[in-house]
C-alpha atoms as a PDB file:
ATOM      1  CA  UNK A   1       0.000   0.000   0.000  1.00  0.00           C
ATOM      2  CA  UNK A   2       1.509   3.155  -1.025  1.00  0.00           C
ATOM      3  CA  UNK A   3       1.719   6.265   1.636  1.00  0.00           C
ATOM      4  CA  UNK A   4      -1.286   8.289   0.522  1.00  0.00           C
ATOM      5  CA  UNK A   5      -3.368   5.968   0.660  1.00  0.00           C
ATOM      6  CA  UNK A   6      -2.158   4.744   4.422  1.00  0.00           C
ATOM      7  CA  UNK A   7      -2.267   8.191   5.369  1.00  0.00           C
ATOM      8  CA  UNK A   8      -6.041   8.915   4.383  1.00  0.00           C
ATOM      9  CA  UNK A   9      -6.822   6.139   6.059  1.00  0.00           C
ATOM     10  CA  UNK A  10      -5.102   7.089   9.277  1.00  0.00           C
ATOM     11  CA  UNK A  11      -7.291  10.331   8.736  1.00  0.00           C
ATOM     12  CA  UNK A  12     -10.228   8.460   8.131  1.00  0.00           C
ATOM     13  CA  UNK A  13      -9.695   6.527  11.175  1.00  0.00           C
ATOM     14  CA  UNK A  14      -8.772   9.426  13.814  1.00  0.00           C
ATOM     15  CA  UNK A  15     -11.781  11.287  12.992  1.00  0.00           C
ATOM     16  CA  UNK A  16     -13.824   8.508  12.961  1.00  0.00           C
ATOM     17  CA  UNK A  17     -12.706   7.675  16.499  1.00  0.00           C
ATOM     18  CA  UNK A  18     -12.874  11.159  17.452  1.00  0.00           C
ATOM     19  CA  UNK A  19     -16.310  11.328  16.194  1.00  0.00           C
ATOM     20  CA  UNK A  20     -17.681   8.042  18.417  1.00  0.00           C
ATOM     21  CA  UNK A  21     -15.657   9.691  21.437  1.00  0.00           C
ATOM     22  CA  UNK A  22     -17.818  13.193  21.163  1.00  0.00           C
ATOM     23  CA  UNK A  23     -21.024  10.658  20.676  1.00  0.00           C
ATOM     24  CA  UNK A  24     -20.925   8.586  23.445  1.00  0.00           C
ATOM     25  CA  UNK A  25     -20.061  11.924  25.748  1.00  0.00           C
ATOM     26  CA  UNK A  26     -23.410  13.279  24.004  1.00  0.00           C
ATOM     27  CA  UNK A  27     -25.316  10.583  24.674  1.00  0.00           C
ATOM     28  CA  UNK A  28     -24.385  10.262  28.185  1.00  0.00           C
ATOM     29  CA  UNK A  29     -24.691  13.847  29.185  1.00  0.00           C
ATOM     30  CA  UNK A  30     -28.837  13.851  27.528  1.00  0.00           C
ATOM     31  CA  UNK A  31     -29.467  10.543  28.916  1.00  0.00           C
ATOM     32  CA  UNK A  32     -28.418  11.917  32.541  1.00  0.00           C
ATOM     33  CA  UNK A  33     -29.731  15.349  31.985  1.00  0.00           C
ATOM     34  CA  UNK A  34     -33.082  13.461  31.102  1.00  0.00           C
ATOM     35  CA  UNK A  35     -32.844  11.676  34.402  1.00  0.00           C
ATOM     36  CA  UNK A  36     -31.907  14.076  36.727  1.00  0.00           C
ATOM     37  CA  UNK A  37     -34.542  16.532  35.319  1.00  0.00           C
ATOM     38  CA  UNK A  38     -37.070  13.475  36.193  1.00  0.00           C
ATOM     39  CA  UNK A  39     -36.244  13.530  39.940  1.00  0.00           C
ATOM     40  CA  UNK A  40     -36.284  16.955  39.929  1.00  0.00           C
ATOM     41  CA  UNK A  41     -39.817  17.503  38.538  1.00  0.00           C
ATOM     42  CA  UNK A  42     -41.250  15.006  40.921  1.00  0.00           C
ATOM     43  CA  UNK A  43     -39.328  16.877  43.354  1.00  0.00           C
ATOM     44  CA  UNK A  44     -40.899  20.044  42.540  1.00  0.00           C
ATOM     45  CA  UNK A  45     -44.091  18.213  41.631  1.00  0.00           C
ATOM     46  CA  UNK A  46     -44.324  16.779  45.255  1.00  0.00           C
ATOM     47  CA  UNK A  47     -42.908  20.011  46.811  1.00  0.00           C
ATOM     48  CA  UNK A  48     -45.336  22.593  45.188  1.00  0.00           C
ATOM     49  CA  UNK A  49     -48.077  21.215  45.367  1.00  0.00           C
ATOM     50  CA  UNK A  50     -48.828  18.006  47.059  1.00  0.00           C
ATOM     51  CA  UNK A  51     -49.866  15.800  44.302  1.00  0.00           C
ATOM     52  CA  UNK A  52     -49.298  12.331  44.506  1.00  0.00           C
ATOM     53  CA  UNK A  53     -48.778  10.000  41.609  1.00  0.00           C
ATOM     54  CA  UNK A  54     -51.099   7.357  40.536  1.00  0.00           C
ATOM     55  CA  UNK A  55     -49.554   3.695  39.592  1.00  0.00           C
ATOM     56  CA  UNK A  56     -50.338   4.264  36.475  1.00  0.00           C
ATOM     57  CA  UNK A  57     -48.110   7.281  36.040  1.00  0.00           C
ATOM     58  CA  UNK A  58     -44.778   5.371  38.197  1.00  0.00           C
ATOM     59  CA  UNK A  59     -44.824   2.397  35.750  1.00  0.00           C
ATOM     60  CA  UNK A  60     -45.063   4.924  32.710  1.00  0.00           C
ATOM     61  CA  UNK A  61     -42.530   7.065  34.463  1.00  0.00           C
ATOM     62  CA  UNK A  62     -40.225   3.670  35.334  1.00  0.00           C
ATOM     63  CA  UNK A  63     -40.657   2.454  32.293  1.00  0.00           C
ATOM     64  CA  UNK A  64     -39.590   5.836  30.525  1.00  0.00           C
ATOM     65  CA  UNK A  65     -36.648   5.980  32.906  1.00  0.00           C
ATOM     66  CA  UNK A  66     -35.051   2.426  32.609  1.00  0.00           C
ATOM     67  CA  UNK A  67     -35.770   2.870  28.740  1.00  0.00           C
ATOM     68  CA  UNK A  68     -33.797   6.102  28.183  1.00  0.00           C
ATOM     69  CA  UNK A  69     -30.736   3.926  30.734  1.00  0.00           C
ATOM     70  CA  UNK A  70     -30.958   1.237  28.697  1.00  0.00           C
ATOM     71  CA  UNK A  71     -30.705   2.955  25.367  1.00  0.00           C
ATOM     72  CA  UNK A  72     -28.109   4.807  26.913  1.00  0.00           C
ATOM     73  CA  UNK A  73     -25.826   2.337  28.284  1.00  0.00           C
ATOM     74  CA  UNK A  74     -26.102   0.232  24.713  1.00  0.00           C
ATOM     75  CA  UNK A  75     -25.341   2.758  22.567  1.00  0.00           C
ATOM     76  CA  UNK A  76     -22.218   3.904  24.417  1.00  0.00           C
ATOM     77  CA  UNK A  77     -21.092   0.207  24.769  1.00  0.00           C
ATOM     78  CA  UNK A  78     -21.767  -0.449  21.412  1.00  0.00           C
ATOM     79  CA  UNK A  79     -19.542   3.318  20.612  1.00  0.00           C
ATOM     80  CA  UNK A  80     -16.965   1.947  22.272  1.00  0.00           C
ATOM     81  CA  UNK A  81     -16.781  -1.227  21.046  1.00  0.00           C
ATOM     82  CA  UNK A  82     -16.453   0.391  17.311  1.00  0.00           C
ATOM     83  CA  UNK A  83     -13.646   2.594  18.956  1.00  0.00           C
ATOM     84  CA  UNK A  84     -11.556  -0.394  20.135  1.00  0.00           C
ATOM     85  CA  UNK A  85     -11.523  -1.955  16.777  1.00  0.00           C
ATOM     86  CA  UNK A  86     -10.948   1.397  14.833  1.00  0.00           C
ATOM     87  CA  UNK A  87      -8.324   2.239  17.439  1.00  0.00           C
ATOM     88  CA  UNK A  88      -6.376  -1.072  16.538  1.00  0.00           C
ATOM     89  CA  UNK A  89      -6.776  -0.660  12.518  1.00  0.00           C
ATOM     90  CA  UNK A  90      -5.404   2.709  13.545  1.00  0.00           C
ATOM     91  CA  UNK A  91      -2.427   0.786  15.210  1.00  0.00           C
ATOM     92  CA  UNK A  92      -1.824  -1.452  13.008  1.00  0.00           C
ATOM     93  CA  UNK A  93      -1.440   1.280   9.904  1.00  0.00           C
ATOM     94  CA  UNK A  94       1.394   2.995  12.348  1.00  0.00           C
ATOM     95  CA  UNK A  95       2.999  -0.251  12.581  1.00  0.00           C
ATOM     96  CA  UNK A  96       3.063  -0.332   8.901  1.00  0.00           C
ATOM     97  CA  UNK A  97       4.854   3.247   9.066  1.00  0.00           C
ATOM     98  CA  UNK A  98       7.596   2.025  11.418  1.00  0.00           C
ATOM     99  CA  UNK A  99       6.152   4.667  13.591  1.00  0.00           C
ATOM    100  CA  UNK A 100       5.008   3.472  17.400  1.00  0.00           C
ATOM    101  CA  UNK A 101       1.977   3.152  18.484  1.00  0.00           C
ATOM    102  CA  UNK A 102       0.175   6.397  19.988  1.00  0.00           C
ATOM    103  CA  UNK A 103      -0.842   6.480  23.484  1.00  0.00           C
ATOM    104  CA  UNK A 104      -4.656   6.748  23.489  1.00  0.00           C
ATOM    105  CA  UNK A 105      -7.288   6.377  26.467  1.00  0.00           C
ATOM    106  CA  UNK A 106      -9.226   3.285  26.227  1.00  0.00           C
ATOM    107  CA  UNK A 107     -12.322   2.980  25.432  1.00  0.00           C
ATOM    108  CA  UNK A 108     -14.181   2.626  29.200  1.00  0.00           C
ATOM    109  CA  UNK A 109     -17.433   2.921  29.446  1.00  0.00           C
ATOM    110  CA  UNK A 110     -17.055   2.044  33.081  1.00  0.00           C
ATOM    111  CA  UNK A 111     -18.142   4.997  34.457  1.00  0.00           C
ATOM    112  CA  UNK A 112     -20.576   6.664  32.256  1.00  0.00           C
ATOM    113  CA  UNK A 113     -22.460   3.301  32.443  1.00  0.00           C
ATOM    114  CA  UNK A 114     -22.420   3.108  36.052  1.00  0.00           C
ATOM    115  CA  UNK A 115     -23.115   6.401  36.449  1.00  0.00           C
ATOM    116  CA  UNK A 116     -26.630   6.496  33.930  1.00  0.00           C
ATOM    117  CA  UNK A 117     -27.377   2.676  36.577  1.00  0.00           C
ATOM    118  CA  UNK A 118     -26.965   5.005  39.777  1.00  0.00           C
ATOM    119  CA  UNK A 119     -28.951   7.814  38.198  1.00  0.00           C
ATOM    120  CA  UNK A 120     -31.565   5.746  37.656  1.00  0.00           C
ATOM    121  CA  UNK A 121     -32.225   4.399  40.683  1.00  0.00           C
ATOM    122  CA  UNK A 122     -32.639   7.201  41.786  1.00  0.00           C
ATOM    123  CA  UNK A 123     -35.224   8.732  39.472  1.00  0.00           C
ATOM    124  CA  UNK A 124     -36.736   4.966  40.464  1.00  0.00           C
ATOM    125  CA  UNK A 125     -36.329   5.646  44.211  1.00  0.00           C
ATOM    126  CA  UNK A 126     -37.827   9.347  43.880  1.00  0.00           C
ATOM    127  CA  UNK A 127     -40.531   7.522  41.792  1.00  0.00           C
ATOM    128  CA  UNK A 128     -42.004   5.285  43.913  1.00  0.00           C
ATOM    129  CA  UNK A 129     -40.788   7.206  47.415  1.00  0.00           C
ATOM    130  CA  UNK A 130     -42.111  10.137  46.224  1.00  0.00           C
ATOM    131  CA  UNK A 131     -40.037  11.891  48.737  1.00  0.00           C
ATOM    132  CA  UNK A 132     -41.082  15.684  50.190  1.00  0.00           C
ATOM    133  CA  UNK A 133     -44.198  14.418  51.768  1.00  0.00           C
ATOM    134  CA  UNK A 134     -44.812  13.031  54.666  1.00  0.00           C
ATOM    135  CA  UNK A 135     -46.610   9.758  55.317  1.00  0.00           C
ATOM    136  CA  UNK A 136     -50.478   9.945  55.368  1.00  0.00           C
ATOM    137  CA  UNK A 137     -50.776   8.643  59.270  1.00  0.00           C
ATOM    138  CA  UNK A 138     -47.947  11.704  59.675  1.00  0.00           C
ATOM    139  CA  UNK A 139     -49.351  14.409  57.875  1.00  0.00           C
ATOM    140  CA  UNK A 140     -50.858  17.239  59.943  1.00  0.00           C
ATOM    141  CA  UNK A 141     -54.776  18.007  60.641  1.00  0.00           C
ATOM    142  CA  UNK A 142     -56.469  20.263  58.290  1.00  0.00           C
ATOM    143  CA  UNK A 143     -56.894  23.517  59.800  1.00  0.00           C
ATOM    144  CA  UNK A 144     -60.264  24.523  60.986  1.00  0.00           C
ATOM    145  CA  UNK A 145     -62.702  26.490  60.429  1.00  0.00           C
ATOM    146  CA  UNK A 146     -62.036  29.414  62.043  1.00  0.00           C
ATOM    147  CA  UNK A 147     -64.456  32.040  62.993  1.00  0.00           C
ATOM    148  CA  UNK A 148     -63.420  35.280  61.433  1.00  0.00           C
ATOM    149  CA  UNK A 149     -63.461  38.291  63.668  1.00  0.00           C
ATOM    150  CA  UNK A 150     -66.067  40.619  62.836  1.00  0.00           C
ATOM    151  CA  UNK A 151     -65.355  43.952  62.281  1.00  0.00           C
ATOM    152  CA  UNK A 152     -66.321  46.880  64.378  1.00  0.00           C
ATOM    153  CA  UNK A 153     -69.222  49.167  63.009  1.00  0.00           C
END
């Protein structure tokens, strides 16, 4: 293989990884933007004014939830399996060069996925906990009735 073509494909390679690196990072950060705007609206939902979610609308919202995780967590595994096998092409062709091998971070997904797992179960715990009010048994007495004072003439 002559040098031009080794060298657009070295080009064709970085950017490519570059491209799944910037993908996965945008995926993660709207997949946990998504969830942590969940718990906060039932937060503020709960907070504000008192209303109290049917079971209908926690399986909805669970299911919502674990479905924007899951997406989440396949789509950067899947990124970063395309990365380590770009990454090695990408090796290989600067092997070819005589030239050694760059240092580049590895493809983890470690984190991002674990991260997106905790986040969600929390939105799952704020779900079902609905947490801000208090227990029914706990919950004060409605205020009375009170007389209003009448008003001199």
């Amino acid at each position: 293989m002559d040098f031009e073509p080794r060298k657009f494909a070295c080009e064709v390679l970085s950017e490519s990884i570059k491209y799944r690196r910037e993908r996965r990072w945008l995926v993660f950060s709207w997949a946990s933007s998504i969830l942590i705007g969940l718990i906060g609206g039932i937060f503020a939902l709960a907070n504000s004014t008192g209303v109290d979610l049917s079971i209908f609308q926690r399986i909805m919202l669970s299911v919502a939830a674990t479905t924007v995780t899951l997406c989440a967590v396949l789509w950067i595994r899947r990124g970063a399996i395309f990365q380590v096998a770009e990454q090695a092409a990408l090796d290989e062709l600067y092997t070819d060069f005589g030239m050694p091998r760059l240092k580049h971070s590895p493809a983890t997904t470690i984190g991002a996925r674990s991260t997106l797992c905790i986040l969600l179960l929390g939105a799952l715990a704020t779900i079902w906990l609905q947490p801000g009010q208090p227990p029914a048994d706990k919950q004060p007495p409605a205020a009375a009735a009170t007389p209003k004072p009448s008003s001199p003439r």
